[in-house]
C-alpha atoms as a PDB file:
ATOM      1  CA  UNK A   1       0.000   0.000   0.000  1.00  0.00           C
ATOM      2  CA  UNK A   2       1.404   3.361  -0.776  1.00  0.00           C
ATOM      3  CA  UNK A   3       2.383   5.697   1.969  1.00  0.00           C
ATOM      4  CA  UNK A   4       0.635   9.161   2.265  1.00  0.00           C
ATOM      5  CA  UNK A   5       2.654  11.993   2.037  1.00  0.00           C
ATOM      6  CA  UNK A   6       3.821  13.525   5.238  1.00  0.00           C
ATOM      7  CA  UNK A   7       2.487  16.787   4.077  1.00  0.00           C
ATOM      8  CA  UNK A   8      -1.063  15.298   3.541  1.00  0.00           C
ATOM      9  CA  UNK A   9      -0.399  12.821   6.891  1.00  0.00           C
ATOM     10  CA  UNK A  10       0.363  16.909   8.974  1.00  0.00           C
ATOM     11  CA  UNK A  11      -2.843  17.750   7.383  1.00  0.00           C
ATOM     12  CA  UNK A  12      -4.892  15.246   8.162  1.00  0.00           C
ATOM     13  CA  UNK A  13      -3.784  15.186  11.948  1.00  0.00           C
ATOM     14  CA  UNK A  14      -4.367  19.284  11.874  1.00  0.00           C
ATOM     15  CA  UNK A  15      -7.676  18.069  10.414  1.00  0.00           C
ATOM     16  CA  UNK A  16      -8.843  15.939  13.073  1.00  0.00           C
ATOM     17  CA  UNK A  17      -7.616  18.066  16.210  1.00  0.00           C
ATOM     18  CA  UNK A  18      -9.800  21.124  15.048  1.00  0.00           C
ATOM     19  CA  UNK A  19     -12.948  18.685  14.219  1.00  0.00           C
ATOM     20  CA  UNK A  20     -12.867  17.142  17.655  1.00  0.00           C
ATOM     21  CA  UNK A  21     -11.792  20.664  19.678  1.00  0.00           C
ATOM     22  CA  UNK A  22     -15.214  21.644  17.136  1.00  0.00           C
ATOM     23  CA  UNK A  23     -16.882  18.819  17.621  1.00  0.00           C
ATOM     24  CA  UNK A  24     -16.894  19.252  22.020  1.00  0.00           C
ATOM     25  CA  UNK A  25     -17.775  22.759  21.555  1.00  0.00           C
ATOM     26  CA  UNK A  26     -20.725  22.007  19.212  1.00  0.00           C
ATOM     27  CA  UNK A  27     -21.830  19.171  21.712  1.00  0.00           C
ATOM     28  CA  UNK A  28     -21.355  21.512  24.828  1.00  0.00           C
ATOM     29  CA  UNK A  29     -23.144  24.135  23.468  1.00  0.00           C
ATOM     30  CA  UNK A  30     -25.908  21.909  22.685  1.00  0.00           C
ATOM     31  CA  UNK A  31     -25.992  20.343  25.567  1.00  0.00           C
ATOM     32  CA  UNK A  32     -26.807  23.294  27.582  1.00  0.00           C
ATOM     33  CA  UNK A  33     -29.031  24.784  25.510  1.00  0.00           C
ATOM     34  CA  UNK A  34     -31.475  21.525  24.298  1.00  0.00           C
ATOM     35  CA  UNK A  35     -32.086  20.561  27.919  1.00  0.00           C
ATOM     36  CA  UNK A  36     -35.663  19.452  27.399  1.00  0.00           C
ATOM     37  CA  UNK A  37     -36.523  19.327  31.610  1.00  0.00           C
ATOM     38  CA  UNK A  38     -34.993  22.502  32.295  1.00  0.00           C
ATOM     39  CA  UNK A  39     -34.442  25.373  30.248  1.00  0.00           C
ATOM     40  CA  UNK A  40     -31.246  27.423  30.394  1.00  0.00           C
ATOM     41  CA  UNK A  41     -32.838  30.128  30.763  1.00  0.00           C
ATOM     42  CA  UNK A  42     -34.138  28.580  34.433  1.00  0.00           C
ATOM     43  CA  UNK A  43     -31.418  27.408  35.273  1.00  0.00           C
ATOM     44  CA  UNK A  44     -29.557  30.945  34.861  1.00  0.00           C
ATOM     45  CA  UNK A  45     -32.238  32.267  36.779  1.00  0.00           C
ATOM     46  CA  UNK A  46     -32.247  30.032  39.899  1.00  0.00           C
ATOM     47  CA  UNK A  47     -28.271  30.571  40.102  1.00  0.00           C
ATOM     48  CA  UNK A  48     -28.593  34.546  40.005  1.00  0.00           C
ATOM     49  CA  UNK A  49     -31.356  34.221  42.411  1.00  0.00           C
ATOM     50  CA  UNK A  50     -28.955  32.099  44.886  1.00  0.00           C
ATOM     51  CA  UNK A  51     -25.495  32.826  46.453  1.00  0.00           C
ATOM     52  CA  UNK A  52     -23.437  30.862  44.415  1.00  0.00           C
ATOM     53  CA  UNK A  53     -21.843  33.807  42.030  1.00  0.00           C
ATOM     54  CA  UNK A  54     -20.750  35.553  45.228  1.00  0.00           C
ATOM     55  CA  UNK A  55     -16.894  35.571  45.037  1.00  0.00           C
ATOM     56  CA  UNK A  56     -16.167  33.351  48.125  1.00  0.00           C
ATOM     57  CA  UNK A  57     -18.197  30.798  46.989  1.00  0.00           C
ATOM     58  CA  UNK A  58     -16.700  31.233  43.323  1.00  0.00           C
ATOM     59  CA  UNK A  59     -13.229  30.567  45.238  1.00  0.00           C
ATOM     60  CA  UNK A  60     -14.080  27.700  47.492  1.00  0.00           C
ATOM     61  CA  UNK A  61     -15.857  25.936  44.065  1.00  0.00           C
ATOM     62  CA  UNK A  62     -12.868  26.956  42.132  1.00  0.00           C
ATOM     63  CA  UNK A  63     -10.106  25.448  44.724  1.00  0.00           C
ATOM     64  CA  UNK A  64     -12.354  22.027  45.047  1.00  0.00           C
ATOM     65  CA  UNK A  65     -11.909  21.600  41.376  1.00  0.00           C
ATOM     66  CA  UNK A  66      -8.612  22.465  41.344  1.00  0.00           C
ATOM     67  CA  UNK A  67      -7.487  20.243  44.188  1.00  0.00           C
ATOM     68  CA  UNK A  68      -9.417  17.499  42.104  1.00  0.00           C
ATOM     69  CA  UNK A  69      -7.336  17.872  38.847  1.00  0.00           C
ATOM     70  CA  UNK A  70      -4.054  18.009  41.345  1.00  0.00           C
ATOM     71  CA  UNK A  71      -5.308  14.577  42.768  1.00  0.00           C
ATOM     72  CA  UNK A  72      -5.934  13.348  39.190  1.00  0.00           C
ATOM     73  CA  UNK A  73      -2.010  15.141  37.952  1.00  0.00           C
ATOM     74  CA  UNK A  74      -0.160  13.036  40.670  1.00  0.00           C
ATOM     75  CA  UNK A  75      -2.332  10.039  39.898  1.00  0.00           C
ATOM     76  CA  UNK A  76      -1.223   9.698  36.681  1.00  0.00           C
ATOM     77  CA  UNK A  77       2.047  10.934  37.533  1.00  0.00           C
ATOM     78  CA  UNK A  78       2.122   7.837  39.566  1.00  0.00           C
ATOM     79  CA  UNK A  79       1.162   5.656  37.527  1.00  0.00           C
ATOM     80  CA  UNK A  80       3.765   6.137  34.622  1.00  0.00           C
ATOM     81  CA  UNK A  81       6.637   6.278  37.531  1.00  0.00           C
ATOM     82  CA  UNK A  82       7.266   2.839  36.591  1.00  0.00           C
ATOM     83  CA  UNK A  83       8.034   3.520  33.442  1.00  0.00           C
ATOM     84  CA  UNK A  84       9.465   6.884  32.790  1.00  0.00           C
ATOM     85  CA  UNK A  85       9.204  10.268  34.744  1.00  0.00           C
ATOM     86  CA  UNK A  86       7.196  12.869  34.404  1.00  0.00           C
ATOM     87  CA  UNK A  87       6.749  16.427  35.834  1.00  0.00           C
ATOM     88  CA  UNK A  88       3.602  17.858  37.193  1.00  0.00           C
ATOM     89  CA  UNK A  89       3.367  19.928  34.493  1.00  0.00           C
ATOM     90  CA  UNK A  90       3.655  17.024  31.551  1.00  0.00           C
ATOM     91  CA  UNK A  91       1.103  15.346  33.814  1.00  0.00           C
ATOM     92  CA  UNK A  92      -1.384  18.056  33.361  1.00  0.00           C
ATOM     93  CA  UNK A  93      -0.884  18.614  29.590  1.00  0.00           C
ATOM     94  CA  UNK A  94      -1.485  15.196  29.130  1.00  0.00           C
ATOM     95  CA  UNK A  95      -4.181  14.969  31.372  1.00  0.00           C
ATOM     96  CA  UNK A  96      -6.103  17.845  30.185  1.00  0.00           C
ATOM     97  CA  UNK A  97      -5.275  16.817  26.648  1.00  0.00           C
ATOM     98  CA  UNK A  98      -6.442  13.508  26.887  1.00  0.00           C
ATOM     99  CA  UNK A  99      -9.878  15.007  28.912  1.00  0.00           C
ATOM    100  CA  UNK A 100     -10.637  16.463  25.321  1.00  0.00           C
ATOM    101  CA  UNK A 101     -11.196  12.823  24.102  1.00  0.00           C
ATOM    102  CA  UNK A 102     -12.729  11.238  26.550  1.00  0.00           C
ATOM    103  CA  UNK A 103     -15.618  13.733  27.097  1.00  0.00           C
ATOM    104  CA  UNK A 104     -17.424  12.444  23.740  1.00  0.00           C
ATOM    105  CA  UNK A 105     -16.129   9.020  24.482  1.00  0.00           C
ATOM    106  CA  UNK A 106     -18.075   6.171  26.407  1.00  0.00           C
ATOM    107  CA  UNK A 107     -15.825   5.255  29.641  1.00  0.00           C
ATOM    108  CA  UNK A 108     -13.599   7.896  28.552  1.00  0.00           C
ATOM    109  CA  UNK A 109     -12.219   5.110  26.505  1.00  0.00           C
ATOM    110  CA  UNK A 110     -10.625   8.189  23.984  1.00  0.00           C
ATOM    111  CA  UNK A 111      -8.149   9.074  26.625  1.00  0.00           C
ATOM    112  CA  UNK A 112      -6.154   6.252  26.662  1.00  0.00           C
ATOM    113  CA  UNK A 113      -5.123   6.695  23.107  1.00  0.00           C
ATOM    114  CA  UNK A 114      -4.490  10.424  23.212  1.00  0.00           C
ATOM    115  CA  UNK A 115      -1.979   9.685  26.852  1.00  0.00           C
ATOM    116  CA  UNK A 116      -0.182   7.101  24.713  1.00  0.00           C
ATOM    117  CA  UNK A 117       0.766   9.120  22.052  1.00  0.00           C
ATOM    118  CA  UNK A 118       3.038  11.350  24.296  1.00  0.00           C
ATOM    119  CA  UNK A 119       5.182   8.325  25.053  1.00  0.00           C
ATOM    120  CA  UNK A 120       7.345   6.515  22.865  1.00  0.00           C
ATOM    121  CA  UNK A 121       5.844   3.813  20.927  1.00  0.00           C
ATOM    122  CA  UNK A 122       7.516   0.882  22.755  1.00  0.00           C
ATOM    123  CA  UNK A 123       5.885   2.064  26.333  1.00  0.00           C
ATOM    124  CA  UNK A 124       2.464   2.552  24.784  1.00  0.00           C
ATOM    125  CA  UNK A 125       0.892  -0.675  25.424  1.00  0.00           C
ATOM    126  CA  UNK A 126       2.592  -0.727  29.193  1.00  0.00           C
ATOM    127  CA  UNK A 127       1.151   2.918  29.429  1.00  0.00           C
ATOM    128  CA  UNK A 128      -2.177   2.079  28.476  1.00  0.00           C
ATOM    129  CA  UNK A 129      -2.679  -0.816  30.627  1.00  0.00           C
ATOM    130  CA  UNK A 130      -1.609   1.782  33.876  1.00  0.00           C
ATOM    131  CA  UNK A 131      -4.254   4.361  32.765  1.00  0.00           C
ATOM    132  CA  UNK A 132      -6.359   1.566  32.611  1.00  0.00           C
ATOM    133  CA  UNK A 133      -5.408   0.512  36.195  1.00  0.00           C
ATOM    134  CA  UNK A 134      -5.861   4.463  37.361  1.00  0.00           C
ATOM    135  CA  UNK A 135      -9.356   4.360  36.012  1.00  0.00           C
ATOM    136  CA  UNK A 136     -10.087   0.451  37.937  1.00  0.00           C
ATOM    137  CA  UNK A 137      -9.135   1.904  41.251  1.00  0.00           C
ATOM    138  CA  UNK A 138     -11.393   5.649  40.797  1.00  0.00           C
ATOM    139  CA  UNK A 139     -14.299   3.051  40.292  1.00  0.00           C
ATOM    140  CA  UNK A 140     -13.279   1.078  42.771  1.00  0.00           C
ATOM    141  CA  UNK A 141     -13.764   3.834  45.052  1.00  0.00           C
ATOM    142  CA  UNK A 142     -16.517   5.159  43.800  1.00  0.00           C
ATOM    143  CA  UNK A 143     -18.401   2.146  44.264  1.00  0.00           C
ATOM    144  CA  UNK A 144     -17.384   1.351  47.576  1.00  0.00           C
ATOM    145  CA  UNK A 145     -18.764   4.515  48.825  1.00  0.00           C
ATOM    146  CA  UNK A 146     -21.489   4.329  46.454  1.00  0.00           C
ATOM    147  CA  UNK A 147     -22.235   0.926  48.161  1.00  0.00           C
ATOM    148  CA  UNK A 148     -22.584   2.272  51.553  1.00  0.00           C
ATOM    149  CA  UNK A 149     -24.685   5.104  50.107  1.00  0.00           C
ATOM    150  CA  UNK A 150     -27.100   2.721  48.756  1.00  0.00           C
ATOM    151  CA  UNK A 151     -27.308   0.781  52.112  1.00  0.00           C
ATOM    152  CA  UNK A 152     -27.934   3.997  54.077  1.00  0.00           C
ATOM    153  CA  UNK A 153     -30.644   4.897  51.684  1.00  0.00           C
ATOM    154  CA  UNK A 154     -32.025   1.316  51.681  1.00  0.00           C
ATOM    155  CA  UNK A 155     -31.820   1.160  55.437  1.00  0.00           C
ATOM    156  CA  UNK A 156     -33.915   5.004  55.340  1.00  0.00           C
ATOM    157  CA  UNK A 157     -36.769   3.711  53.377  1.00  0.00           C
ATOM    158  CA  UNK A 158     -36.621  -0.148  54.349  1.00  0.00           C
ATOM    159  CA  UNK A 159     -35.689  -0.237  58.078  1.00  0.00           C
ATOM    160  CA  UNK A 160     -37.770  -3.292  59.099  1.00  0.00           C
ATOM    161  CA  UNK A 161     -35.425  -5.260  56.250  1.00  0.00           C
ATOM    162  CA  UNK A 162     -32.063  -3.912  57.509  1.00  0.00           C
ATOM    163  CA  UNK A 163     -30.404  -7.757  58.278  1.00  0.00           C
ATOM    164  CA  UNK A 164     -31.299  -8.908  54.818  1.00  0.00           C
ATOM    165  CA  UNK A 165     -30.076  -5.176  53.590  1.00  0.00           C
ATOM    166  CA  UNK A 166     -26.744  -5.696  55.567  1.00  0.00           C
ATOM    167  CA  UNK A 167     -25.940  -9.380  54.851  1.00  0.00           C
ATOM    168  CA  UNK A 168     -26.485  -8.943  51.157  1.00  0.00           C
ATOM    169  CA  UNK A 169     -23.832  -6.091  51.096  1.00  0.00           C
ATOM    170  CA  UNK A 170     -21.399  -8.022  53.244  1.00  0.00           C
ATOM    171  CA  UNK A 171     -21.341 -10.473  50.913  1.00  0.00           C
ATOM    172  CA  UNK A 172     -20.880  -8.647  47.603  1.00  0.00           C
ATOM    173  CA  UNK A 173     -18.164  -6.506  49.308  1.00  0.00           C
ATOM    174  CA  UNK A 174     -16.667 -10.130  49.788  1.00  0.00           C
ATOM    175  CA  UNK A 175     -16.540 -11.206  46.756  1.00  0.00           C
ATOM    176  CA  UNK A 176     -15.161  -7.692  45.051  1.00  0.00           C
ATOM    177  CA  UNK A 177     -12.303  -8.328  47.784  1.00  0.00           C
ATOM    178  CA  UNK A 178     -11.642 -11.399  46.337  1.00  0.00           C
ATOM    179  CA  UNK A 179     -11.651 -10.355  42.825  1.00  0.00           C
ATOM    180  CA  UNK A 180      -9.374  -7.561  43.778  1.00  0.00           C
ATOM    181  CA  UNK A 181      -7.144  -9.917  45.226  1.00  0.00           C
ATOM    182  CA  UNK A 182      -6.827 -12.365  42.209  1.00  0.00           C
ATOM    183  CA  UNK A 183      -6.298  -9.519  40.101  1.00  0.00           C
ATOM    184  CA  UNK A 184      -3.866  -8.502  41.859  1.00  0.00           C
ATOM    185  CA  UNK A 185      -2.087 -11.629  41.990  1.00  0.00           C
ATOM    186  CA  UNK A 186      -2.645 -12.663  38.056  1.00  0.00           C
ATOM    187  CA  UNK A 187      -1.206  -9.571  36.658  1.00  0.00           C
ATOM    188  CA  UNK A 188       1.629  -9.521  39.548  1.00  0.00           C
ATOM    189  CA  UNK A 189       0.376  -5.981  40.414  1.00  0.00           C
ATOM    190  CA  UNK A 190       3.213  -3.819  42.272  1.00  0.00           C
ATOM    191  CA  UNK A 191       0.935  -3.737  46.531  1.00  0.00           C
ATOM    192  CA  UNK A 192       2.589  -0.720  47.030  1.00  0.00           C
ATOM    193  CA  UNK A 193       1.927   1.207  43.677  1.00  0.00           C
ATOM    194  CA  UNK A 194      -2.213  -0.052  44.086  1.00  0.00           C
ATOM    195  CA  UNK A 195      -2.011   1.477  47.448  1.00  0.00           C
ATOM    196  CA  UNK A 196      -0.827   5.023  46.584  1.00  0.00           C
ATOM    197  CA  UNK A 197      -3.220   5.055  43.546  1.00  0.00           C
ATOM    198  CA  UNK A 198      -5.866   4.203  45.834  1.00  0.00           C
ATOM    199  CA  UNK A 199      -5.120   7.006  48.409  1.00  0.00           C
ATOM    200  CA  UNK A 200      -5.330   9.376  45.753  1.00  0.00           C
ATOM    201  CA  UNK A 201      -8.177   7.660  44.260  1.00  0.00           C
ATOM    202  CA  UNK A 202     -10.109   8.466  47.574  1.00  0.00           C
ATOM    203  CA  UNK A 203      -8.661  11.558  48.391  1.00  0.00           C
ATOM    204  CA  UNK A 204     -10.078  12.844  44.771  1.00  0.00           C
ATOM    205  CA  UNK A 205     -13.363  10.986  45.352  1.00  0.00           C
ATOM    206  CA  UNK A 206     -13.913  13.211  48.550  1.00  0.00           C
ATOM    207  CA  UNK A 207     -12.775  16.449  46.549  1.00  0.00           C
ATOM    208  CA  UNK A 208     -15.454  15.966  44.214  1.00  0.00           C
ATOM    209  CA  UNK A 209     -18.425  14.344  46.318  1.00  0.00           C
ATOM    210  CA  UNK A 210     -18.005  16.928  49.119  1.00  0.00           C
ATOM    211  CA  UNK A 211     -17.999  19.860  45.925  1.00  0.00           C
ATOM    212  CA  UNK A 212     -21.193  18.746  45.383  1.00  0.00           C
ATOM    213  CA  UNK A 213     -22.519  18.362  48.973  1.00  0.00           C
ATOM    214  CA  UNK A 214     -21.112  22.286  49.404  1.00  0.00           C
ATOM    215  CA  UNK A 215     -23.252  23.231  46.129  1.00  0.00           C
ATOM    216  CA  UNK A 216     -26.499  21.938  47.806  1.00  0.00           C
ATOM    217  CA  UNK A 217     -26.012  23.806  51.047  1.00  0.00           C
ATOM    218  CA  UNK A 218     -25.415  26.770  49.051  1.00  0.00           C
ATOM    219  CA  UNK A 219     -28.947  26.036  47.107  1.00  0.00           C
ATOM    220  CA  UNK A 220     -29.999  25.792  50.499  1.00  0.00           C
ATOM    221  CA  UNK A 221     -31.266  21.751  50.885  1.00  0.00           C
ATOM    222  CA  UNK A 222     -32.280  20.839  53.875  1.00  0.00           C
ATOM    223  CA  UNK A 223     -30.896  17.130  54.285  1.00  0.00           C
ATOM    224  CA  UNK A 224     -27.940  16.038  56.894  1.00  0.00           C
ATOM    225  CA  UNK A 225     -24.352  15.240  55.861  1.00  0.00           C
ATOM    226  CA  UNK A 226     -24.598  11.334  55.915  1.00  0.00           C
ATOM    227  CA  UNK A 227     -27.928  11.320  54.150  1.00  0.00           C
ATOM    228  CA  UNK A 228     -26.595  13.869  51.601  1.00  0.00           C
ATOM    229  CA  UNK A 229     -23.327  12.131  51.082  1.00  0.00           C
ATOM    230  CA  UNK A 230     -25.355   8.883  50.787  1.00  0.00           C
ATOM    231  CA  UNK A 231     -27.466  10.064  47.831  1.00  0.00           C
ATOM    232  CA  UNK A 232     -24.104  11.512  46.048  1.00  0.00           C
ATOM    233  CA  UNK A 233     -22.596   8.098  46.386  1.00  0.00           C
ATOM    234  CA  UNK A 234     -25.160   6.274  44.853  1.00  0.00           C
ATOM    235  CA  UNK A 235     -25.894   8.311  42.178  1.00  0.00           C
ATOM    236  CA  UNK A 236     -22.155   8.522  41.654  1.00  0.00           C
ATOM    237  CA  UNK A 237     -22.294   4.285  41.495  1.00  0.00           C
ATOM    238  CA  UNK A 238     -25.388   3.979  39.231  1.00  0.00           C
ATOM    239  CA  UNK A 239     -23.691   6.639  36.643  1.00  0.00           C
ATOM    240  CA  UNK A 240     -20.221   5.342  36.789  1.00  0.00           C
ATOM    241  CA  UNK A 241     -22.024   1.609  35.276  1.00  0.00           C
ATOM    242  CA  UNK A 242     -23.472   3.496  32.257  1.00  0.00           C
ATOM    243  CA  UNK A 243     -21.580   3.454  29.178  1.00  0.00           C
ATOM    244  CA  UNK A 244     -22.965   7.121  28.027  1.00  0.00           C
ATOM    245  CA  UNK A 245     -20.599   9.854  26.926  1.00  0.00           C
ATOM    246  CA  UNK A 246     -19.126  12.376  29.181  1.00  0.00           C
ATOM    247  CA  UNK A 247     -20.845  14.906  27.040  1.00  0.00           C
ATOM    248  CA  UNK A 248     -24.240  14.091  28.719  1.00  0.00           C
ATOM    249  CA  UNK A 249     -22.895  13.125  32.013  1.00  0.00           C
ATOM    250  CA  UNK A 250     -24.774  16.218  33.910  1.00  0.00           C
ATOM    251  CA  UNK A 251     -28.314  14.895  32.405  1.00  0.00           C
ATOM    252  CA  UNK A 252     -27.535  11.208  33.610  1.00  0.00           C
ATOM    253  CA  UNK A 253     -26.056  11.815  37.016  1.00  0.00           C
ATOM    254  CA  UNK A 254     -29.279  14.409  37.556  1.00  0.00           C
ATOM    255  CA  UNK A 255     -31.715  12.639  36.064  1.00  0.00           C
ATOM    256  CA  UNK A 256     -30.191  10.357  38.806  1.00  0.00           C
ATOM    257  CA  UNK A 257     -29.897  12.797  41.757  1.00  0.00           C
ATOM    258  CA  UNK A 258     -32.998  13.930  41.091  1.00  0.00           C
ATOM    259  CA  UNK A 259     -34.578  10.490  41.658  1.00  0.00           C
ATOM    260  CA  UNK A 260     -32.791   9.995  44.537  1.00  0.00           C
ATOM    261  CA  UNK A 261     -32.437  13.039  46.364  1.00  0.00           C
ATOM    262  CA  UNK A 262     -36.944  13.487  45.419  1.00  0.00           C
ATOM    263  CA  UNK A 263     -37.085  10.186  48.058  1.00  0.00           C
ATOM    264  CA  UNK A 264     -36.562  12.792  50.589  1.00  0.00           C
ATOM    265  CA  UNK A 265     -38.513  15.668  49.483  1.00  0.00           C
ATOM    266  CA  UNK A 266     -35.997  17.686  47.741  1.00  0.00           C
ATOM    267  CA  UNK A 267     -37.373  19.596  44.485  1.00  0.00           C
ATOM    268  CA  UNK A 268     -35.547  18.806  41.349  1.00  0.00           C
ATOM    269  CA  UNK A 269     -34.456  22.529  39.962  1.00  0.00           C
ATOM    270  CA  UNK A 270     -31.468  23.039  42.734  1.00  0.00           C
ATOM    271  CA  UNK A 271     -30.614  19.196  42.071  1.00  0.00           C
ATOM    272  CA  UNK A 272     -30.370  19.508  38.587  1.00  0.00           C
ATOM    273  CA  UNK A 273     -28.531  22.944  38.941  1.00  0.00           C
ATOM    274  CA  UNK A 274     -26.197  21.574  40.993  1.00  0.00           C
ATOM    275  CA  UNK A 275     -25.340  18.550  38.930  1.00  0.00           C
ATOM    276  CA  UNK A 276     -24.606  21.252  35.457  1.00  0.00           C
ATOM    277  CA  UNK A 277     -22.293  23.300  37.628  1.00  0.00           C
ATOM    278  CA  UNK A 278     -20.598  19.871  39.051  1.00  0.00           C
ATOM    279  CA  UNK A 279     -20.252  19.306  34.980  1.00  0.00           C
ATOM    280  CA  UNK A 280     -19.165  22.426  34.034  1.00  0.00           C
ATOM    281  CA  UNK A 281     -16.592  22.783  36.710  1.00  0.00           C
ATOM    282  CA  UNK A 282     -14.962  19.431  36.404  1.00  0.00           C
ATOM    283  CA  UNK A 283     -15.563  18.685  32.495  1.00  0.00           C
ATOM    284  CA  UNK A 284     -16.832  21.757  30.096  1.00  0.00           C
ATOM    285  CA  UNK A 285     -13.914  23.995  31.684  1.00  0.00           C
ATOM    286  CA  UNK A 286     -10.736  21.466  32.111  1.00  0.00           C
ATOM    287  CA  UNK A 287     -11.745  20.538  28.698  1.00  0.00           C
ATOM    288  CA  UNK A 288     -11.387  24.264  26.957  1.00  0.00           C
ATOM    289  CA  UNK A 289      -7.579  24.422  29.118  1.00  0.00           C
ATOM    290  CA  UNK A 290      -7.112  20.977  26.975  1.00  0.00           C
ATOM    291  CA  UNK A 291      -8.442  21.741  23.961  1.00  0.00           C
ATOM    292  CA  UNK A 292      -5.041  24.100  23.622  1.00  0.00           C
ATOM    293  CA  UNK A 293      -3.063  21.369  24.137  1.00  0.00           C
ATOM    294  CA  UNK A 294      -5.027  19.012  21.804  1.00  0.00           C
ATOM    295  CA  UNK A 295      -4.436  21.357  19.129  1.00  0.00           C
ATOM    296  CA  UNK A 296      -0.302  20.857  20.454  1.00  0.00           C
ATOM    297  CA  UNK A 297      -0.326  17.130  20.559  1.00  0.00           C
ATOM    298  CA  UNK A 298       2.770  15.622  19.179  1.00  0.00           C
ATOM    299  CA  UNK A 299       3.271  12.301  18.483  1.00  0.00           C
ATOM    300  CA  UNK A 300       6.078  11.821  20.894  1.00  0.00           C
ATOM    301  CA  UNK A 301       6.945  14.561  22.732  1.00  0.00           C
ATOM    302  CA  UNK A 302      10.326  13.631  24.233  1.00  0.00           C
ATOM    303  CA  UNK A 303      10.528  16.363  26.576  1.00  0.00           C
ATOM    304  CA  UNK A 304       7.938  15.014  28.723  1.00  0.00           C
ATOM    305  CA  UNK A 305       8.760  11.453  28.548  1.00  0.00           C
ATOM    306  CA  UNK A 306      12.479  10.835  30.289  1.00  0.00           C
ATOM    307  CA  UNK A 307      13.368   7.208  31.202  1.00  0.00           C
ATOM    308  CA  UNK A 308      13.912   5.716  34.310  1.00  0.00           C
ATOM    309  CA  UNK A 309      17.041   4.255  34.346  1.00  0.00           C
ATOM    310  CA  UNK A 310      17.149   3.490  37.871  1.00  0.00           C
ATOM    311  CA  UNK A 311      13.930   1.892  38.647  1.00  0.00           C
END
């Protein structure tokens, strides 16, 4: 087969950066305006009407999504330790580059290929499989704690069947120990890597879910910490098991919240507000900061990939 010119080849990588930077921003404008439930227009209006434009809360939701990208940055930075180092800095390039992908992709499966490509191509495969591992342990954790959410909601509404409720949980958080375990000893997984992954992995779960609980308090719901934390969790879970693109993540998880959170009186507007500006902070804007670097992405980039020659 004859090889493309390496003018054309330029060209059609140029190409397909700008179409999928396009693409996101068609996709997330649409998104926000075709809401069939609730109008933008609404949801504008309930947000002046609260506090949440006020500049300390601006801050406090600012630094929460901040401090979850920095748990995500040394994450990954963790992950391809291992292999080669990286710098904070490469971390969140590729990071943020990658997010570009994997927000029209279902399970973000677009980001693997766009990390890989930073990386030379004989660490690609090795560097997949850890970003796969990354994304294992955040669901891990998320469904954990979305576990106990879903017995403390269970337990709320079914009190008189609270051995059954308890027994059934102890047993499927058996087995997924188990599992874990074999995993870890079929693919000779390094203990002490899974365990730093996994502090992070929590540490950037409670970033994110407590975000969230701060939004509703400023919307002013009236439900208690562990019943609020509870309905994050699960709705957190039952997202997290459906293959739909990132893009329309803020309709599932509040079609979800909403659900949930009406089992205990709470109206649906500030839920569904609050699960937009969740989306907004954590995907629509990290994904404009990587959209620049899309636009950058090189093949191999051997600045940002130095081997380890003593690990």
């Amino acid at each position: 087969m004859p090889k493309l010119p390496h003018k054309f080849t330029q060209f059609l990588t140029a190409f397909f950066k700008v179409a999928v930077v396009i693409c996101v921003c068609i996709f997330i404008y649409k998104r926000l305006l075709d809401e069939t439930e609730f109008k933008i227009e609404n949801w504008l209006q309930f947000l002046i009407n609260s506090k949440i434009f006020t500049l300390k809360v601006m801050i406090v939701l600012v630094n929460f999504t901040l401090l979850n990208w920095f748990f995500e940055l040394k994450k990954w930075k963790r992950l391809v330790y291992p292999f080669t180092k990286i710098t904070l800095k490469d971390a969140f390039k590729q990071c943020l580059s990658a997010h570009v992908l994997a927000i029209i992709t279902p399970f973000r499966t677009g980001e693997y290929g766009v990390k890989a490509v930073y990386f030379p191509k004989f660490m690609r495969s090795a560097i997949i499989k850890q970003n796969g591992l990354g994304h294992f342990m955040q669901l891990a954790v998320t469904g954990f704690f979305g576990v106990i959410g879903c017995i403390s909601i269970a337990l709320s509404q079914y009190p008189d069947k609270a051995i059954l409720i308890i027994f059934s949980v102890i047993l499927l958080m058996a087995f997924i120990i188990l599992i874990v375990r074999k995993l870890i000893k079929r693919f000779k997984l390094d203990v002490i890597l899974i365990t730093q992954v996994l502090k992070l992995s929590i540490l950037r779960y409670f970033v994110f879910a407590h975000q969230f609980y701060f939004i509703l308090l400023i919307f002013n719901i009236q439900i208690g910490y562990v019943l609020g934390m509870s309905v994050i969790s699960a709705t957190y879970l039952i997202a997290s098991v459906i293959p739909i693109l990132n893009l329309f993540d803020a309709a599932l998880k509040g079609s979800i919240a909403i659900t949930l959170f009406s089992l205990f009186g709470v109206s649906a507007m500030p839920i569904f507000c609050a699960t937009l500006l969740m989306w907004m902070l954590n995907f629509v804007f990290p994904a404009g900061v990587g959209s620049i670097y899309f636009l950058k992405l090189k093949t191999h980039d051997r600045l940002t990939t130095k081997l380890v020659q003593d690990v």
